[in-house]
Protein backbone atom coordinates (compact mmCIF):
# COMPACT_ATOMS: atom_id res chain seq x y z
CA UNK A 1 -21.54 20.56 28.87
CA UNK A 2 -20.58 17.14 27.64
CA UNK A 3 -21.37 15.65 24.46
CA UNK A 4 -23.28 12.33 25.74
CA UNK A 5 -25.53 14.78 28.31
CA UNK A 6 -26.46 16.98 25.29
CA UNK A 7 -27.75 14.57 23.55
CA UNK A 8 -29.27 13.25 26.42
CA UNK A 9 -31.21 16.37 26.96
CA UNK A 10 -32.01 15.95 22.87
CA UNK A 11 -33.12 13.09 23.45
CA UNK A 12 -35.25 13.96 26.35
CA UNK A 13 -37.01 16.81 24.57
CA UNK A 14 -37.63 14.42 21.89
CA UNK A 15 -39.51 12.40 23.47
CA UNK A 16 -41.94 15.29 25.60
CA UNK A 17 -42.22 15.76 21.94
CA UNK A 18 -43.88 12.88 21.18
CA UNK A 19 -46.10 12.36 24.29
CA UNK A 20 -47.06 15.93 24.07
CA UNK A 21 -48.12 14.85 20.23
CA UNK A 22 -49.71 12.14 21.30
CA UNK A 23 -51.85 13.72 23.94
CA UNK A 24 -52.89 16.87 21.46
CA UNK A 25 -53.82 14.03 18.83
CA UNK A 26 -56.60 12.86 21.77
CA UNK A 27 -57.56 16.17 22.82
CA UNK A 28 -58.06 17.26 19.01
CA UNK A 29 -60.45 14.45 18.32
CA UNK A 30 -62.18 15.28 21.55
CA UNK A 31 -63.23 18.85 20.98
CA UNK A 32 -66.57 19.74 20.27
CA UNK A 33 -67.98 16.15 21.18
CA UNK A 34 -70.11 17.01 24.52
CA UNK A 35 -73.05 18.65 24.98
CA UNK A 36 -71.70 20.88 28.09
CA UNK A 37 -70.03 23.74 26.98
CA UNK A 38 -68.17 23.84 29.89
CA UNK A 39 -66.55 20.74 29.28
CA UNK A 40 -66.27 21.60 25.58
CA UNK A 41 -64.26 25.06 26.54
CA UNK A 42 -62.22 23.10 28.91
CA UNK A 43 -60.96 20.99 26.35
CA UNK A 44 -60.18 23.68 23.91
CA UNK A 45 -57.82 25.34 26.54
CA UNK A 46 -56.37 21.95 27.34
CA UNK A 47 -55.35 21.39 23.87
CA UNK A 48 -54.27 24.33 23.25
CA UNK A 49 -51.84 24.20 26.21
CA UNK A 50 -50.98 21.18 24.52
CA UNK A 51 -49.56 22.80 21.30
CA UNK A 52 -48.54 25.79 23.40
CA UNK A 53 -45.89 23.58 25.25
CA UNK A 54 -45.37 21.17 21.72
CA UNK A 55 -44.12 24.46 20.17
CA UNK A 56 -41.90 25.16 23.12
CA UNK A 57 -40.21 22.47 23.48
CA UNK A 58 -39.19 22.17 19.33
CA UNK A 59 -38.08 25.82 20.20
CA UNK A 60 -35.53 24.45 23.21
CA UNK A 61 -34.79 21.10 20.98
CA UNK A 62 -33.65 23.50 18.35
CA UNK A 63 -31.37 25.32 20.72
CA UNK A 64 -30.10 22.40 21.70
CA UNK A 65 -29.50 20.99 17.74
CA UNK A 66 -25.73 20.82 16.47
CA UNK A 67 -25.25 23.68 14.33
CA UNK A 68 -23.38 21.29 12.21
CA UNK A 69 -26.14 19.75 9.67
CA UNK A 70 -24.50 16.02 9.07
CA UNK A 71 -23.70 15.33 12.79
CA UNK A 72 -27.39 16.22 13.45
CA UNK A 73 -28.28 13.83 10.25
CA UNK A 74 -26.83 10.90 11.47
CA UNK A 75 -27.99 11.51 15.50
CA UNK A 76 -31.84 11.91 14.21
CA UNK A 77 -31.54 9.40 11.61
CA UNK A 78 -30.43 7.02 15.03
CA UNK A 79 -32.68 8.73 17.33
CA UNK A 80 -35.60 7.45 14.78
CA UNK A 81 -34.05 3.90 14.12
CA UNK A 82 -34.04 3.56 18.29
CA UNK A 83 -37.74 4.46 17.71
CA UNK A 84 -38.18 1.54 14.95
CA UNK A 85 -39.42 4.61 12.61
């Protein structure tokens, strides 16, 4: 596998990352807030898919991380600056 599609696929499962984060951040403040329990349980399970696949996909990005701590420095610390973070 080639350098530039590795961290393509980094890069990829850093952004799921994200979305997934964003979408449990809605979910979260969502639970509990109707009256139907149905709807209430529903949510629960949806949000806990959420964090389900959020912890799955840091497991793969992990896999995926350079072994070698300053090359994986300086490609987060550019990942982030692409992000304006």
């Amino acid at each position: 596998m080639s350098e530039d599609y590795a961290h393509g696929q980094r890069d990829g499962l850093r952004l799921a990352l994200a979305i997934l984060a964003a979408e449990e951040a809605k979910w979260a403040a969502l639970l509990g807030e109707s009256a139907s329990w149905r709807t209430n349980a529903t949510r629960e399970v949806r949000h806990k898919a959420l964090q389900v696949a959020q912890t799955r996909i840091q497991t793969a990005l992990n896999r995926l991380t350079p072994r070698d701590s300053a090359a994986a420095n300086v490609e987060l610390s550019a990942a982030l600056d692409k992000l304006g973070l």
